[in-house]
N, C-alpha and C. Protein backbone atom coordinates (compact mmCIF):
# COMPACT_ATOMS: atom_id res chain seq x y z
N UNK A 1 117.84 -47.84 105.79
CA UNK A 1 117.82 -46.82 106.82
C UNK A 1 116.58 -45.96 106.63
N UNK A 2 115.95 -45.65 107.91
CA UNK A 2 114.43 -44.90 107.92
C UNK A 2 115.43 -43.33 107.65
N UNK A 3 114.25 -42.79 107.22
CA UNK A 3 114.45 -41.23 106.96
C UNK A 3 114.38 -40.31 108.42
N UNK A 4 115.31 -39.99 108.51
CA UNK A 4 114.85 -39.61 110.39
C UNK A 4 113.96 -38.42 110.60
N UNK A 5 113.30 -38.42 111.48
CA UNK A 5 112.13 -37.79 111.88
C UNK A 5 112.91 -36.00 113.05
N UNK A 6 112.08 -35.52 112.88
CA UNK A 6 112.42 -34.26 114.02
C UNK A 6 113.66 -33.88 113.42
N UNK A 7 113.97 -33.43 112.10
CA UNK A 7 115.64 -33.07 112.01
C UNK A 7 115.09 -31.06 112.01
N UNK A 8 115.24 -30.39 112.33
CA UNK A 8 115.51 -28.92 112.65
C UNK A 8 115.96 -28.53 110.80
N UNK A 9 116.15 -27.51 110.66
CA UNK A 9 116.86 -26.67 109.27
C UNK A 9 118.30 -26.38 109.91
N UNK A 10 118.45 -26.26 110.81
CA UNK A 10 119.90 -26.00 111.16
C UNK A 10 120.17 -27.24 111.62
N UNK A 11 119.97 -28.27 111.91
CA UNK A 11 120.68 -29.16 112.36
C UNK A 11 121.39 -29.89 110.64
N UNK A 12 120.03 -29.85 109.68
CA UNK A 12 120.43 -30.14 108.25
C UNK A 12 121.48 -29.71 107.55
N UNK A 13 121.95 -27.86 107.70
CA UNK A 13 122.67 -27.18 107.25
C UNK A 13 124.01 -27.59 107.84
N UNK A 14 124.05 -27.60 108.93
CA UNK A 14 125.25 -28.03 109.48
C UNK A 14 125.55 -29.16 109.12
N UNK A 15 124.65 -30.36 109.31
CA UNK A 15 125.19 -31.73 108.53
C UNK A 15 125.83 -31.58 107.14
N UNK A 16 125.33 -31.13 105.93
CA UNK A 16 125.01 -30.76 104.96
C UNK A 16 126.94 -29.79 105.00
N UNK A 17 127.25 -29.40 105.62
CA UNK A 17 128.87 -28.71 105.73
C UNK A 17 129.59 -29.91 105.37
N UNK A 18 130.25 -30.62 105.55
CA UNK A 18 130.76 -32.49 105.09
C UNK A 18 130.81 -31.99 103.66
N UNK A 19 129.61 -31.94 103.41
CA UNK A 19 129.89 -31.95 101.64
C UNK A 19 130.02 -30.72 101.10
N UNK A 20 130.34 -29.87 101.77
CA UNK A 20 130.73 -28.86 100.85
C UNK A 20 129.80 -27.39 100.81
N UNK A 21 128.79 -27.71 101.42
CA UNK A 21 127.85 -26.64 101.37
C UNK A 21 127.67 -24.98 102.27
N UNK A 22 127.66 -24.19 101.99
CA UNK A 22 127.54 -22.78 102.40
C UNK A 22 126.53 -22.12 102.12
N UNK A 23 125.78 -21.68 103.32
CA UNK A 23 124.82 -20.71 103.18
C UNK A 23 125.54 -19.20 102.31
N UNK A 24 124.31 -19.61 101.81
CA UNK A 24 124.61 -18.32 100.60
C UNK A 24 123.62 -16.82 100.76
N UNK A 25 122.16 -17.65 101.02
CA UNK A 25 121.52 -16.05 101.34
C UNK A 25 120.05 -16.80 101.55
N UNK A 26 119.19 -15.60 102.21
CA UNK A 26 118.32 -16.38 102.68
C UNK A 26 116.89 -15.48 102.90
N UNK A 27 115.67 -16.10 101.74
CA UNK A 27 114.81 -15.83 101.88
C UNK A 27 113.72 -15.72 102.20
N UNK A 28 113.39 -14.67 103.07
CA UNK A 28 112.20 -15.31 103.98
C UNK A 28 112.50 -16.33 104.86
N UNK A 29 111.70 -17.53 104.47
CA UNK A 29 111.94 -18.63 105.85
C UNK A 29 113.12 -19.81 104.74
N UNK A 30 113.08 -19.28 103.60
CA UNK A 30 114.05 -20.50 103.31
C UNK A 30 115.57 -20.20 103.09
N UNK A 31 116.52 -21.23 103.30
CA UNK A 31 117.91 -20.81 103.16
C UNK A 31 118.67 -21.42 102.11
N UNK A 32 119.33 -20.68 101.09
CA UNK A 32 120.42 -21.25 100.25
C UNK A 32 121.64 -21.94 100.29
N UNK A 33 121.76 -22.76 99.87
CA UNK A 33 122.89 -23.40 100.35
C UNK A 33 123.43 -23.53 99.06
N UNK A 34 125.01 -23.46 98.79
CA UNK A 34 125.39 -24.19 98.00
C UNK A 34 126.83 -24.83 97.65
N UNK A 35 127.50 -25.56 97.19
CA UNK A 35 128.98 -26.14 96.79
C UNK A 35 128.57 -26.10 95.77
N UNK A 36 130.96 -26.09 96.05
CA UNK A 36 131.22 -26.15 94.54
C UNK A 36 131.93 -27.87 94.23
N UNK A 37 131.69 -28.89 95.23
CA UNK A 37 132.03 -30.21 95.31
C UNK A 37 131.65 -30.60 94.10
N UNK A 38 132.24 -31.26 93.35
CA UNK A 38 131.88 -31.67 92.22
C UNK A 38 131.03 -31.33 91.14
N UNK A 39 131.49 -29.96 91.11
CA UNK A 39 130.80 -29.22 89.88
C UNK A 39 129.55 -28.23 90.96
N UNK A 40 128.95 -26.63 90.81
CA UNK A 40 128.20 -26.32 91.59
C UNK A 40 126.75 -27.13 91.45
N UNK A 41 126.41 -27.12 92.69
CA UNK A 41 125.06 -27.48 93.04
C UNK A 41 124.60 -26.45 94.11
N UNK A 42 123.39 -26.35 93.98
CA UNK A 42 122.62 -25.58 94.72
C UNK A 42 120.81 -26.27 95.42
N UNK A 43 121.07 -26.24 96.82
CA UNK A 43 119.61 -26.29 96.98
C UNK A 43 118.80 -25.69 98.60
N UNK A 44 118.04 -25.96 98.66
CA UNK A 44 117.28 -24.32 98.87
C UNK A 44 116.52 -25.80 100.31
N UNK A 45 116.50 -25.38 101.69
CA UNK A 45 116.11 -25.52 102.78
C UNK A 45 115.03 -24.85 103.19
N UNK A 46 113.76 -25.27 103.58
CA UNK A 46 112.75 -24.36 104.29
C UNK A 46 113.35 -24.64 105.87
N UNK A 47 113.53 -23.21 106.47
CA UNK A 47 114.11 -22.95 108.17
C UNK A 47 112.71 -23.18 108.71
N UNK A 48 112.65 -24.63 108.88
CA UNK A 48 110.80 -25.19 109.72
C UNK A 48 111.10 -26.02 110.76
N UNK A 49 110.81 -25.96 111.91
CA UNK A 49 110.79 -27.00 113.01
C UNK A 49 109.93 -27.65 113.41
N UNK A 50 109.62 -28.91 113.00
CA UNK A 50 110.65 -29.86 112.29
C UNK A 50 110.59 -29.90 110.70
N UNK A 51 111.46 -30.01 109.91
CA UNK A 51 111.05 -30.31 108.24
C UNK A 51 110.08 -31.39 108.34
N UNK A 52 109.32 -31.06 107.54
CA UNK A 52 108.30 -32.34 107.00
C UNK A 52 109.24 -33.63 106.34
N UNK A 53 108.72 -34.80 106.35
CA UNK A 53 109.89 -36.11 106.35
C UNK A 53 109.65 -35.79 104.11
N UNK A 54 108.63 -35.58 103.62
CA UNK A 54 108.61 -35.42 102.10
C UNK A 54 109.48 -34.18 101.78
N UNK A 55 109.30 -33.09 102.16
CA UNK A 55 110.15 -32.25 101.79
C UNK A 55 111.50 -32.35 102.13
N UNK A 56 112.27 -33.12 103.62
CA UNK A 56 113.16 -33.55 103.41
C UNK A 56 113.91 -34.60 102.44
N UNK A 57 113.11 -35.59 102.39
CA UNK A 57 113.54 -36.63 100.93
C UNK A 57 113.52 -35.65 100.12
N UNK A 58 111.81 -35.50 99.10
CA UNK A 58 112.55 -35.23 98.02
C UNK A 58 113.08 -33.85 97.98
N UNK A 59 112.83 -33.04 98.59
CA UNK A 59 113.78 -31.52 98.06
C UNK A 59 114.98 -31.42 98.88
N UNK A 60 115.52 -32.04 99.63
CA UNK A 60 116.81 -31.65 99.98
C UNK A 60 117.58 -33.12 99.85
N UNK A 61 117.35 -34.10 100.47
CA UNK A 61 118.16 -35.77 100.27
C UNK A 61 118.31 -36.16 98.92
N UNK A 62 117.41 -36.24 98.15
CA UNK A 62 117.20 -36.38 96.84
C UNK A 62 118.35 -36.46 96.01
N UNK A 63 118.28 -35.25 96.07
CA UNK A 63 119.25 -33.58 94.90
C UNK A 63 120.41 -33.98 95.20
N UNK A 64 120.84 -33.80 97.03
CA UNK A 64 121.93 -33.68 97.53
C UNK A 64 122.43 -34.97 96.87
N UNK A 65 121.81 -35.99 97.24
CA UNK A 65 122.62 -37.41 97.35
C UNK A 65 123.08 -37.68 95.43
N UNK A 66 122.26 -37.32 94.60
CA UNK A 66 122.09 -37.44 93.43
C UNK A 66 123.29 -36.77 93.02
N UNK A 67 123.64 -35.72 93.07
CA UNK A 67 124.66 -34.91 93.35
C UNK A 67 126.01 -35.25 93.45
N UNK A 68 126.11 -36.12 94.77
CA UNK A 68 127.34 -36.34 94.77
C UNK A 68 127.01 -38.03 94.49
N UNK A 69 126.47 -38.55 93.65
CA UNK A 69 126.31 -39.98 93.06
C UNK A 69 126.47 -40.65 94.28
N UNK A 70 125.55 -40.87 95.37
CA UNK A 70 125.50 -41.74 96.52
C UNK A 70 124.03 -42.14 96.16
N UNK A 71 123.98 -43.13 97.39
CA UNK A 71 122.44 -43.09 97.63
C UNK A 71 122.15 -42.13 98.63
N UNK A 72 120.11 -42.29 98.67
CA UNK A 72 120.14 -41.55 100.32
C UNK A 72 120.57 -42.60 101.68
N UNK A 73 120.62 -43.53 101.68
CA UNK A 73 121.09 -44.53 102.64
C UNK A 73 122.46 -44.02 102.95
N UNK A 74 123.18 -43.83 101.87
CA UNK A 74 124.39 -43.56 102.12
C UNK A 74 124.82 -42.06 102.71
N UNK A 75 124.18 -41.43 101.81
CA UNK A 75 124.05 -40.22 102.52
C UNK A 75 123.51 -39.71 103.58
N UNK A 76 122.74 -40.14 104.51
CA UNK A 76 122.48 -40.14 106.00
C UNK A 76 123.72 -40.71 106.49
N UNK A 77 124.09 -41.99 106.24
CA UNK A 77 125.43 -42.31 106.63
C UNK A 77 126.34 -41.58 107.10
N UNK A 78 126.90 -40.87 105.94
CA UNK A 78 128.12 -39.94 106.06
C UNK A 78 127.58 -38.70 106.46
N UNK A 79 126.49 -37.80 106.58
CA UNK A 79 125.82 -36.88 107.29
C UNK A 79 125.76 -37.31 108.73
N UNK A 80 125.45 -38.58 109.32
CA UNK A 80 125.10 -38.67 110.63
C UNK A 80 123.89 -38.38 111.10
N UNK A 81 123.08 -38.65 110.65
CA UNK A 81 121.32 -38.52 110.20
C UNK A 81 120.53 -39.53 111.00
């Protein structure tokens, strides 16, 4: 599965609800997110339209998917990505 292109910061955050995640607080242009799904994790969204496709892999798909022991394939999956 391609990494999808044009995803918004809020369209991410909202996907990103599924697993557990809650905006927590938010600085400047970036937003906190975090669960307590399987032990806490925390990771941090730049609010940019559109995210860049690298900063989506590795700083938010990455972490997330690593996280809850998926892949990122899989995790677009169950996000709806």
């Amino acid at each position: 599965m391609k990494t999808p292109r044009n995803i918004n910061a809020s369209d991410l955050i909202r996907a990103l609800r599924i697993l557990g995640y809650e905006r927590v607080r938010q600085d400047g242009s970036h937003i906190r997110l975090t669960t307590t799904v399987g032990g806490t994790h925390h990771v941090t969204v730049p609010n940019h339209r559109p995210l860049k496709t690298g900063t989506l892999l590795g700083g938010v798909l990455k972490p997330v998917a690593a996280h809850h022991k998926l892949t990122v394939e899989e995790l677009l999956a169950q996000l709806d990505l």
